[in-house]
Protein backbone atom coordinates (compact mmCIF):
# COMPACT_ATOMS: atom_id res chain seq x y z
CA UNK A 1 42.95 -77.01 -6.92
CA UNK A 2 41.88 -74.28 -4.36
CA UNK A 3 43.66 -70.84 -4.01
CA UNK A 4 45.10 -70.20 -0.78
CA UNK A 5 47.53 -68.11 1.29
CA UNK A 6 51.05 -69.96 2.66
CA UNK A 7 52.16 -68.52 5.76
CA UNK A 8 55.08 -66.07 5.42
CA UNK A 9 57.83 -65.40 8.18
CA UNK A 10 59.49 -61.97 8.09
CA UNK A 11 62.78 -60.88 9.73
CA UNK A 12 64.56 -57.65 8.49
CA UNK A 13 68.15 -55.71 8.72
CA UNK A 14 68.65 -52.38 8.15
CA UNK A 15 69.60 -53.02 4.52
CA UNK A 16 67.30 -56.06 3.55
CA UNK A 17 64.13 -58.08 4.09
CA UNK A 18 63.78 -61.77 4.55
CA UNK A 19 60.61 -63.87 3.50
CA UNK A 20 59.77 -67.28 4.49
CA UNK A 21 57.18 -69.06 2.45
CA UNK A 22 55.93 -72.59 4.47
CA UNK A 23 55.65 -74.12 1.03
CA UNK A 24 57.34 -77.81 0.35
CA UNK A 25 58.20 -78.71 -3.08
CA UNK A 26 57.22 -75.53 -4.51
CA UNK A 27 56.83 -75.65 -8.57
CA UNK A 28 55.57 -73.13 -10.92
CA UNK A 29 57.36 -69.95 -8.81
CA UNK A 30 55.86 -66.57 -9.70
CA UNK A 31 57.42 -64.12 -7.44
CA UNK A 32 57.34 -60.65 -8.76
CA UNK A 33 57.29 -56.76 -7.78
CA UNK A 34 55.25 -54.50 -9.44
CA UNK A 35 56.10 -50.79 -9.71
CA UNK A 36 53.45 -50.09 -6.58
CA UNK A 37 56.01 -51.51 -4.57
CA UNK A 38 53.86 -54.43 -4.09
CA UNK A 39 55.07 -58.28 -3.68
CA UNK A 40 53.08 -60.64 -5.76
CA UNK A 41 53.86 -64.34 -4.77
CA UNK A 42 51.96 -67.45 -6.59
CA UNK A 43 53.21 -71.27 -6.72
CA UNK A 44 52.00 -74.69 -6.36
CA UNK A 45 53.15 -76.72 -3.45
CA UNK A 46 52.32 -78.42 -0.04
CA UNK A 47 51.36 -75.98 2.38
CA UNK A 48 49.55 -75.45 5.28
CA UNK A 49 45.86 -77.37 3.57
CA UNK A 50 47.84 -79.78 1.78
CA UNK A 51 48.69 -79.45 -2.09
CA UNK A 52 47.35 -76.39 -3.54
CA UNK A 53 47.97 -73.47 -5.52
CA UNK A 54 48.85 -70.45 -2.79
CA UNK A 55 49.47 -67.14 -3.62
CA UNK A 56 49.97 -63.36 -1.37
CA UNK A 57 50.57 -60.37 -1.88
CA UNK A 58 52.12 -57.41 0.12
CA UNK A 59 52.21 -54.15 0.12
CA UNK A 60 55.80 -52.97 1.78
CA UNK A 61 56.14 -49.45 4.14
CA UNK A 62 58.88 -48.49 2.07
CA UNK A 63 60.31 -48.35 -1.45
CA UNK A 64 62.76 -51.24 -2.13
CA UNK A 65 64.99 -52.20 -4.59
CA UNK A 66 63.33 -54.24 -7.80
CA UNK A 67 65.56 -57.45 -7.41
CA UNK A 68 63.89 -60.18 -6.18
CA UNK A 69 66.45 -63.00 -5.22
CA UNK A 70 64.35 -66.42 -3.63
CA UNK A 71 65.39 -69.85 -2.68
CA UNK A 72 63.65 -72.80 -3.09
CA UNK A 73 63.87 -75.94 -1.13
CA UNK A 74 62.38 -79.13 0.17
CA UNK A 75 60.50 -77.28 2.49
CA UNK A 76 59.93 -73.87 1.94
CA UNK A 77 60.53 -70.77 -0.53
CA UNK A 78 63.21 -68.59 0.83
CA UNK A 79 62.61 -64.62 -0.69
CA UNK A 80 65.33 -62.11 -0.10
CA UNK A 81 64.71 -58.18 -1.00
CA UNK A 82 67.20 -55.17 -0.59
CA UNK A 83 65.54 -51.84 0.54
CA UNK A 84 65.94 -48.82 -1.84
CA UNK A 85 67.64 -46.97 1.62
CA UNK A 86 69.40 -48.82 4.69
CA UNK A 87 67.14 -48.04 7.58
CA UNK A 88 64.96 -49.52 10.21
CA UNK A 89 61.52 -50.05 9.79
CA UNK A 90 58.98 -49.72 12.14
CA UNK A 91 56.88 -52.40 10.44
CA UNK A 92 56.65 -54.53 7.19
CA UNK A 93 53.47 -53.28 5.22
CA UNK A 94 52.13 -50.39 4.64
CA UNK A 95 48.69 -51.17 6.42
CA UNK A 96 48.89 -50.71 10.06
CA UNK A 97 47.08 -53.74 10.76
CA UNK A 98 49.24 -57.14 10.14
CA UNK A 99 48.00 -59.16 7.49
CA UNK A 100 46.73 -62.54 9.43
CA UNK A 101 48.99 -64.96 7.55
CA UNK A 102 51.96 -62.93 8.66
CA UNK A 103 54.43 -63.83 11.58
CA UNK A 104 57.82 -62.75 12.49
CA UNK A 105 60.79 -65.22 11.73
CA UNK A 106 62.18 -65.52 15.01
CA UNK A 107 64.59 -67.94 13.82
CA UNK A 108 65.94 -64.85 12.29
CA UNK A 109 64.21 -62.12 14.38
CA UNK A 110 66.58 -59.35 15.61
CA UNK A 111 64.92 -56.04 17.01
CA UNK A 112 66.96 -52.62 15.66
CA UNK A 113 70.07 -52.39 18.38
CA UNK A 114 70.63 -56.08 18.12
CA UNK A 115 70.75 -55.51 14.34
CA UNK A 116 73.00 -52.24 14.99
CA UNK A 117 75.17 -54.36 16.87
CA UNK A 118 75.38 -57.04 14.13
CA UNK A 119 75.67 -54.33 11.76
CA UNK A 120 78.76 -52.91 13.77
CA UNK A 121 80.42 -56.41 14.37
CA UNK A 122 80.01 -56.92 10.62
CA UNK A 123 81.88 -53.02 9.98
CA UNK A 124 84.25 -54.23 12.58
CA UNK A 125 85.31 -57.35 11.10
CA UNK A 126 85.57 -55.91 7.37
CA UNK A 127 87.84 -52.91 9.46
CA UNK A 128 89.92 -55.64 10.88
CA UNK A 129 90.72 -57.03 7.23
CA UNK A 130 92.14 -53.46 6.31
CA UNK A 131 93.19 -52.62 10.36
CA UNK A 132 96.41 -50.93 9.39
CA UNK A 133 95.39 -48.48 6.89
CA UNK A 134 91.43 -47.54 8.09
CA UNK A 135 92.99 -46.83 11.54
CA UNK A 136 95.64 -44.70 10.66
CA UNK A 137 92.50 -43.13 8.49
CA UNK A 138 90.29 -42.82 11.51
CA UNK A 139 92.91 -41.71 13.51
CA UNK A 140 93.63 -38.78 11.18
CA UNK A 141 90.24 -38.68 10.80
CA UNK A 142 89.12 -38.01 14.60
CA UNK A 143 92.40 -35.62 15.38
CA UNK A 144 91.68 -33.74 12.41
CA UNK A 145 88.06 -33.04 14.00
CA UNK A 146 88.97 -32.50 17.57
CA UNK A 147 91.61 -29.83 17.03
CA UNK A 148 88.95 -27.96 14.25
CA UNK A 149 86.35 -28.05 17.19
CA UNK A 150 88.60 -27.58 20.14
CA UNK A 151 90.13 -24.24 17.76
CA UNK A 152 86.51 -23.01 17.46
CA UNK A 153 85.27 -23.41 21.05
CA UNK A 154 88.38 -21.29 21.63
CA UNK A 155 88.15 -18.40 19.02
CA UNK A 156 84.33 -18.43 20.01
CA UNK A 157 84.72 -18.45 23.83
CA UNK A 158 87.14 -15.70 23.89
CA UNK A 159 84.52 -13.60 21.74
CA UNK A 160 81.87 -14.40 24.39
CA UNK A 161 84.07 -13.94 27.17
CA UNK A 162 85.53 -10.82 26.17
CA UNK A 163 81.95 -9.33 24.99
CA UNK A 164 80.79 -10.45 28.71
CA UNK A 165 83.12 -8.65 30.11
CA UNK A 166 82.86 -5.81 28.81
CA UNK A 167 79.03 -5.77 28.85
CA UNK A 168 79.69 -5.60 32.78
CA UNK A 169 81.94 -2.77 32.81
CA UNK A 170 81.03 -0.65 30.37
CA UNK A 171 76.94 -1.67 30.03
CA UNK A 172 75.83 -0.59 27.21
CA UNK A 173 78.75 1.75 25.80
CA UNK A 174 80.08 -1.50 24.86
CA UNK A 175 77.64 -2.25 22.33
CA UNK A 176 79.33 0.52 20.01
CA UNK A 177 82.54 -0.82 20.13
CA UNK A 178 82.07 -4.82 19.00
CA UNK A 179 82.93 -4.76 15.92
CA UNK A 180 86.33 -2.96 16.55
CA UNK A 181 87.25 -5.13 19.36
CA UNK A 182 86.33 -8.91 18.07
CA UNK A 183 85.94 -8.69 14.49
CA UNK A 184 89.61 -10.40 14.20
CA UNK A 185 88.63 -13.23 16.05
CA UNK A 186 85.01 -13.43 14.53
CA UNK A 187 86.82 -13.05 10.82
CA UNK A 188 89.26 -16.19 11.54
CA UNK A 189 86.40 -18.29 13.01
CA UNK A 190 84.20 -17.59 9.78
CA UNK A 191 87.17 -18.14 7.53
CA UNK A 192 87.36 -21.60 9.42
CA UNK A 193 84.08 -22.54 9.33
CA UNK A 194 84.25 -22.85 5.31
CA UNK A 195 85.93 -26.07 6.47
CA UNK A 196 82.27 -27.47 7.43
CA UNK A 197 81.28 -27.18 3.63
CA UNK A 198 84.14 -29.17 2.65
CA UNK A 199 84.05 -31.92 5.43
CA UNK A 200 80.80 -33.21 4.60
CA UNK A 201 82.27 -33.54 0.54
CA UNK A 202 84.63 -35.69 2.12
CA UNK A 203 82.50 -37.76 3.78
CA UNK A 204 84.49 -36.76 7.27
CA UNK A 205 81.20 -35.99 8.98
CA UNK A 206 77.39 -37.26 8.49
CA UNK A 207 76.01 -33.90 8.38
CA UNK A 208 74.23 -32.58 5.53
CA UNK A 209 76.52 -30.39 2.84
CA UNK A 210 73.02 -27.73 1.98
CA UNK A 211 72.48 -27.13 5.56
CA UNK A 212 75.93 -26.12 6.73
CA UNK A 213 76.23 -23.89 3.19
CA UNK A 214 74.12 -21.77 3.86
CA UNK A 215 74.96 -21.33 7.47
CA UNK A 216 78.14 -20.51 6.44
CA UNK A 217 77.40 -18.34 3.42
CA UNK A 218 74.95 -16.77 5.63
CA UNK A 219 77.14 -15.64 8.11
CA UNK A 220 79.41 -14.55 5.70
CA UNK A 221 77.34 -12.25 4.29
CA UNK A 222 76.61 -10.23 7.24
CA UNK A 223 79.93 -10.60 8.63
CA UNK A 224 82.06 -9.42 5.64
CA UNK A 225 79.79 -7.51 3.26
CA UNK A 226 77.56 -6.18 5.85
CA UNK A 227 79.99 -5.38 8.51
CA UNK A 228 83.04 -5.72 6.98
CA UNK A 229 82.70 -3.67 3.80
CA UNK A 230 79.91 -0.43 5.92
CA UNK A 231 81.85 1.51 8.56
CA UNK A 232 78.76 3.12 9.11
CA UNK A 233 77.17 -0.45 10.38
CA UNK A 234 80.70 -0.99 12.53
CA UNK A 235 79.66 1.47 15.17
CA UNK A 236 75.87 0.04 15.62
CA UNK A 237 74.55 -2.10 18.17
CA UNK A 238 73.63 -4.82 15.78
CA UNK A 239 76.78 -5.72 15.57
CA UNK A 240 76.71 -6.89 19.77
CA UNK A 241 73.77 -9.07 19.87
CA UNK A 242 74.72 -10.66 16.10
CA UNK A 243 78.33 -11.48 17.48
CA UNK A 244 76.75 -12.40 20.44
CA UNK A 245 73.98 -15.07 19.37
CA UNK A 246 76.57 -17.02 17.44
CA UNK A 247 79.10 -17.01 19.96
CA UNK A 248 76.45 -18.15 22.24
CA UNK A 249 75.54 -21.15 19.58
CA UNK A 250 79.17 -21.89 19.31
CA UNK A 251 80.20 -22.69 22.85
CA UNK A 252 77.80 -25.10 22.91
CA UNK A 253 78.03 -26.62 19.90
CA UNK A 254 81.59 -27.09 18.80
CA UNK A 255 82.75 -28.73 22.36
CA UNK A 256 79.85 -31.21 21.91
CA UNK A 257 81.71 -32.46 18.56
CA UNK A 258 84.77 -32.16 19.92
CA UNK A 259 84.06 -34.53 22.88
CA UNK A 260 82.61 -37.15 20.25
CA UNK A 261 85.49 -36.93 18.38
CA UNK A 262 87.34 -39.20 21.49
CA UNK A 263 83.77 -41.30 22.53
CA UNK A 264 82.91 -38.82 25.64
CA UNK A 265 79.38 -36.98 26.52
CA UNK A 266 78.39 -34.63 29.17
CA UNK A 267 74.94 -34.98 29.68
CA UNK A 268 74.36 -31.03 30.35
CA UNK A 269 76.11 -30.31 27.11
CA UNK A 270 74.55 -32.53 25.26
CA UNK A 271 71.18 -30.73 26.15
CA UNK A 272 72.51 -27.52 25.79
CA UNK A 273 73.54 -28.75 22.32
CA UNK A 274 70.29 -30.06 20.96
CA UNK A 275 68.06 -27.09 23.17
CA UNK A 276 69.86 -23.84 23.35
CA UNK A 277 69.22 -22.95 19.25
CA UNK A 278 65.52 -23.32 19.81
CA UNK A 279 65.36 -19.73 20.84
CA UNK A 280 68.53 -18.45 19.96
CA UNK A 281 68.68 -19.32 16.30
CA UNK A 282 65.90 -17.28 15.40
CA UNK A 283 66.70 -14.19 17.31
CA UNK A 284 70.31 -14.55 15.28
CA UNK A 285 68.47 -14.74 12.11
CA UNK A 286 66.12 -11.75 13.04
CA UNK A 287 69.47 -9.91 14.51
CA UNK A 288 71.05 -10.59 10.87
CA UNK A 289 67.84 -9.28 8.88
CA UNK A 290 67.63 -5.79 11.08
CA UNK A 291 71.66 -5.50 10.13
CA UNK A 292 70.61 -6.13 6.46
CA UNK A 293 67.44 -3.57 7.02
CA UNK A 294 70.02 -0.75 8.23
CA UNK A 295 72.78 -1.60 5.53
CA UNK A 296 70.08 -0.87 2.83
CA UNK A 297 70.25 3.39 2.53
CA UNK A 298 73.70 2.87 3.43
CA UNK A 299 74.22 0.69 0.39
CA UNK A 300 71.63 3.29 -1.38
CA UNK A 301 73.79 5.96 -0.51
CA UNK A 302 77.28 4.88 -1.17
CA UNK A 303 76.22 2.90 -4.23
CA UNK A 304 79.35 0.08 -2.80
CA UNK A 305 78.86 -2.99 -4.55
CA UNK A 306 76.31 -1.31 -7.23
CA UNK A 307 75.69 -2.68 -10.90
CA UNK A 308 76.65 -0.47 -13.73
CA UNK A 309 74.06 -0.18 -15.96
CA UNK A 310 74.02 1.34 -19.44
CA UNK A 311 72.88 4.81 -19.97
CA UNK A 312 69.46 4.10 -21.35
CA UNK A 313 68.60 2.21 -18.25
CA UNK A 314 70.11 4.21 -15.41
CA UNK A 315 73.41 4.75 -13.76
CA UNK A 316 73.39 1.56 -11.97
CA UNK A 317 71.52 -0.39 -9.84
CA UNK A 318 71.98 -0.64 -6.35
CA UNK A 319 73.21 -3.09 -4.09
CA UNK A 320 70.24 -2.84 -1.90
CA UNK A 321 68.06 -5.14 -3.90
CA UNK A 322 70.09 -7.64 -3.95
CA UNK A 323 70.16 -7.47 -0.39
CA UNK A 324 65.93 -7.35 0.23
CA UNK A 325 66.06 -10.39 -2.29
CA UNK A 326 68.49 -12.05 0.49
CA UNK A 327 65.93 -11.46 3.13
CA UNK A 328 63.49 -13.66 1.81
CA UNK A 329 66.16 -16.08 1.31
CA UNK A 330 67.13 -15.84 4.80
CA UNK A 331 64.46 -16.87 6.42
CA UNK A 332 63.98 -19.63 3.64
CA UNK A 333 67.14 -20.57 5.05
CA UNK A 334 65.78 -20.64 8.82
CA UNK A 335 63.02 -22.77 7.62
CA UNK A 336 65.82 -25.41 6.51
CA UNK A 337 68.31 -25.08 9.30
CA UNK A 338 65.72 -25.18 11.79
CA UNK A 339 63.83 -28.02 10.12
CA UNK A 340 67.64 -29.64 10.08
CA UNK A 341 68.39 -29.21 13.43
CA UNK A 342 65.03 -30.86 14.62
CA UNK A 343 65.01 -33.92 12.86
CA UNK A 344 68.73 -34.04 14.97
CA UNK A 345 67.35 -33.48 18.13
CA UNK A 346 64.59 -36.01 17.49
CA UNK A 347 66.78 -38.50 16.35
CA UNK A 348 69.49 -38.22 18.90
CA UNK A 349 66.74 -38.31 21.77
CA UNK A 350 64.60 -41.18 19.96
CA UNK A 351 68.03 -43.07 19.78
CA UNK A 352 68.95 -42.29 23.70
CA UNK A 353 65.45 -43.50 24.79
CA UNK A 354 65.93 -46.96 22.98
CA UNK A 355 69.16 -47.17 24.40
CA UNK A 356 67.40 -46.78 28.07
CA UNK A 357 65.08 -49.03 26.97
């Protein structure tokens, strides 16, 4: 007997991958995966050149899941494999070039937004089974989110408003007074925002739990240990263009959610929301390191927050170091978030130009 190759169909979904071997009366099935995350395939049957011994092998883009679960019939092998995560792939193998006894199955063939919409109709119809209970879920769900957004856009527009304001009247006498005029408002919009730690626990929201810590924490720090904790840092102009680069962010970003919440965009606002932090994210971060650079011989000074030490060692050890530790981490931090935020951007514009398409 010669050793040839069957033809194999291909069709995927965003959670599997479907094989079909044109192999009749297939005997002797050897259908394995090695831990390369290659598919060996090797059986006796009536192909293609008649009855033969065929066998393939291929190499898959991704990893996927070791169960192998195949069919066989009268006519052909049917192969059925689960990828290790649910997504779309651009093709089957890892080579670029398409192995030449490879075709799509276009008995099954579906390209991604047909497979998104038989992926939703599926959701839909397991929704309907349990209609009365995931709705009044999703229901909570969505008002929840719209009145946490629609409370932030508000705390954060009347911080940008009111800075605005008085940035016109008083020019730049105003940048003295920040603190002592928003900090209220900036407090209960940080205490809030702990809330976008705890949503993605949840699983209310898609967004990632590391990147919205150390947002969060981040802000924190500069807001109530920095600021909070130094009078001698309330009075600087730091505090301005820090207040005033998140508020910025935030009246952007939070009514963009909030519109999602009830299936509604606004196409400027939804390029403000995936633009605008390109620039303004790392001034914020650099505004938040020269705040930590001037809280340093404050912190030296005071010794606030300082470690006792025992009395071989030293008095205690100050604050400050802890503080030029956190400025390496903050720009570690940048480096995530920023990473974070483009892989959004990409993927929301990648996903509107299919849509067009």
């Amino acid at each position: 007997m010669q050793l040839l190759t069957p033809h194999v169909y291909w069709a995927q979904r965003h959670g599997e991958i479907y094989l079909r071997v044109e192999l009749s009366d297939a005997k002797n099935l050897d259908i394995s995966l090695q831990e390369n995350n290659i598919l060996q395939f090797r059986a006796q049957g009536h192909g293609a050149k008649g009855d033969n011994e065929y066998e393939f092998s291929l190499e898959f883009l991704e990893p996927v899941r070791p169960e192998v679960n195949h069919k066989s019939t009268q006519r052909q092998v049917d192969i059925k494999i689960k990828k290790q995560e649910e997504r779309w792939w651009d093709r089957l193998t890892l080579q670029e070039k398409k192995p030449l006894f490879l075709a799509p199955d276009f008995d099954r063939w579906l390209d991604e937004s047909d497979a998104e919409m038989e992926l939703q109709a599926k959701c839909e119809s397991e929704t309907m089974a349990f209609s009365s209970v995931s709705s009044a879920y999703i229901g909570l769900k969505k008002g929840y989110l719209f009145m946490y957004n629609l409370v932030q856009f508000l705390g954060f527009s009347w911080i940008f408003v009111n800075m605005t304001v008085r940035l016109f009247i008083l020019g730049q006498d105003s940048f003295y007074d920040t603190f002592h005029t928003t900090a209220d408002m900036m407090y209960f919009c940080q205490m809030m925002a702990a809330l976008e730690v705890v949503n993605p626990l949840l699983g209310l929201v898609k967004t990632g739990f590391f990147p919205a810590m150390i947002q969060v924490t981040g802000r924190n720090v500069i807001l109530f240990v920095i600021f909070g904790s130094l009078e001698d840092m309330q009075n600087k102009p730091v505090v301005f263009f820090v207040f005033y680069l998140w508020s910025t962010i935030e009246i952007f970003r939070y009514p963009f959610y909030m519109l999602a919440c009830i299936g509604t965009e606004w196409k400027l606002l939804t390029w403000l929301r995936y633009s605008i932090w390109i620039p303004l994210y790392p001034l914020g971060v650099v505004a938040e390191a020269v705040a930590v650079i001037q809280s340093l011989p404050i912190f030296d000074e005071t010794r606030l927050f300082s470690l006792p030490l025992p009395a071989v060692l030293g008095h205690s050890l100050s604050f400050s170091y802890t503080l030029q530790i956190y400025l390496v981490l903050m720009f570690l931090g940048l480096f995530i978030n920023f990473r974070q935020l483009y892989k959004q951007r990409s993927r929301w514009y990648r996903l509107k130009k299919r849509k067009v398409h």
